[in-house]
Protein backbone atom coordinates (compact mmCIF):
# COMPACT_ATOMS: atom_id res chain seq x y z
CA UNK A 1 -0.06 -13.86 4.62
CA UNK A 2 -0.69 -14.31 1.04
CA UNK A 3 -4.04 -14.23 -0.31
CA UNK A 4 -5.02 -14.33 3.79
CA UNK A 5 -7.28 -11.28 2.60
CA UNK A 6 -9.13 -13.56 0.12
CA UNK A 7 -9.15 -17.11 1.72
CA UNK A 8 -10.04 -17.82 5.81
CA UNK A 9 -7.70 -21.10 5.11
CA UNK A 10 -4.96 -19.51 3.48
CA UNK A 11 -1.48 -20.40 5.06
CA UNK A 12 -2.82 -23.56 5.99
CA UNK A 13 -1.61 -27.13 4.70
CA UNK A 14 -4.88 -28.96 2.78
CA UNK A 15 -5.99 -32.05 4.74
CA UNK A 16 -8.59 -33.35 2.09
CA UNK A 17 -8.19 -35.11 -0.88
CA UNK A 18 -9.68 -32.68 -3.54
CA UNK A 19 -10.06 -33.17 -7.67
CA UNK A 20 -12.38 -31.42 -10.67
CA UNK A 21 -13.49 -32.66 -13.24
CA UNK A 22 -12.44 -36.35 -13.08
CA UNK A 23 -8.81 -34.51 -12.09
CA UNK A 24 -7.79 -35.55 -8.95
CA UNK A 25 -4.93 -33.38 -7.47
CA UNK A 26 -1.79 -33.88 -5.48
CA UNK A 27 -2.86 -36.69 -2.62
CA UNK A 28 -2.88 -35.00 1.01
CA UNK A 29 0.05 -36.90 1.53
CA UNK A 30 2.05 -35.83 -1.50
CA UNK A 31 1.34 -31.89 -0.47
CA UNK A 32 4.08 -31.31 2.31
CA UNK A 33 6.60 -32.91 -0.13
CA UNK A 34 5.87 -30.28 -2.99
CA UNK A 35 5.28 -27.74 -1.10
CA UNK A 36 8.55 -27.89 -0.30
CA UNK A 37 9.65 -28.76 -3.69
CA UNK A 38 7.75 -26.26 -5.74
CA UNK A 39 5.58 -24.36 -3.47
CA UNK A 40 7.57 -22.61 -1.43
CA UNK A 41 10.04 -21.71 -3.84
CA UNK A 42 7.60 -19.76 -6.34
CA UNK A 43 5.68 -18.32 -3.21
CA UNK A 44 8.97 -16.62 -1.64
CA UNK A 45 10.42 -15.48 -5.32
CA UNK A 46 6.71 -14.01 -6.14
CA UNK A 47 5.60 -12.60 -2.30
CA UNK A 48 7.54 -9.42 -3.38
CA UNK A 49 5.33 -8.80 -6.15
CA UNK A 50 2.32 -9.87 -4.67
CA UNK A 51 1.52 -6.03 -2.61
């Protein structure tokens, strides 16, 4: 899994609201939707080059 090494919760969808800053990211609810948008896309074309 990728960064599984570095992160317990990696692989995992976020259920928590989270922001920095003032900077609020994606809402929990938005996440699934670009995951599947964005997310997943990058993660499969990169995982090769992630060893």
């Amino acid at each position: 899994m990728w960064l599984g090494n570095a992160y317990q919760w990696a692989g995992e969808t976020r259920s928590v609201n989270m922001g920095k800053g003032g900077f609020e990211f994606a809402a929990v609810l938005q996440v699934p939707l670009s995951l599947s948008h964005h997310g997943y896309y990058y993660c499969d074309l990169y995982a090769g080059l992630l060893v």
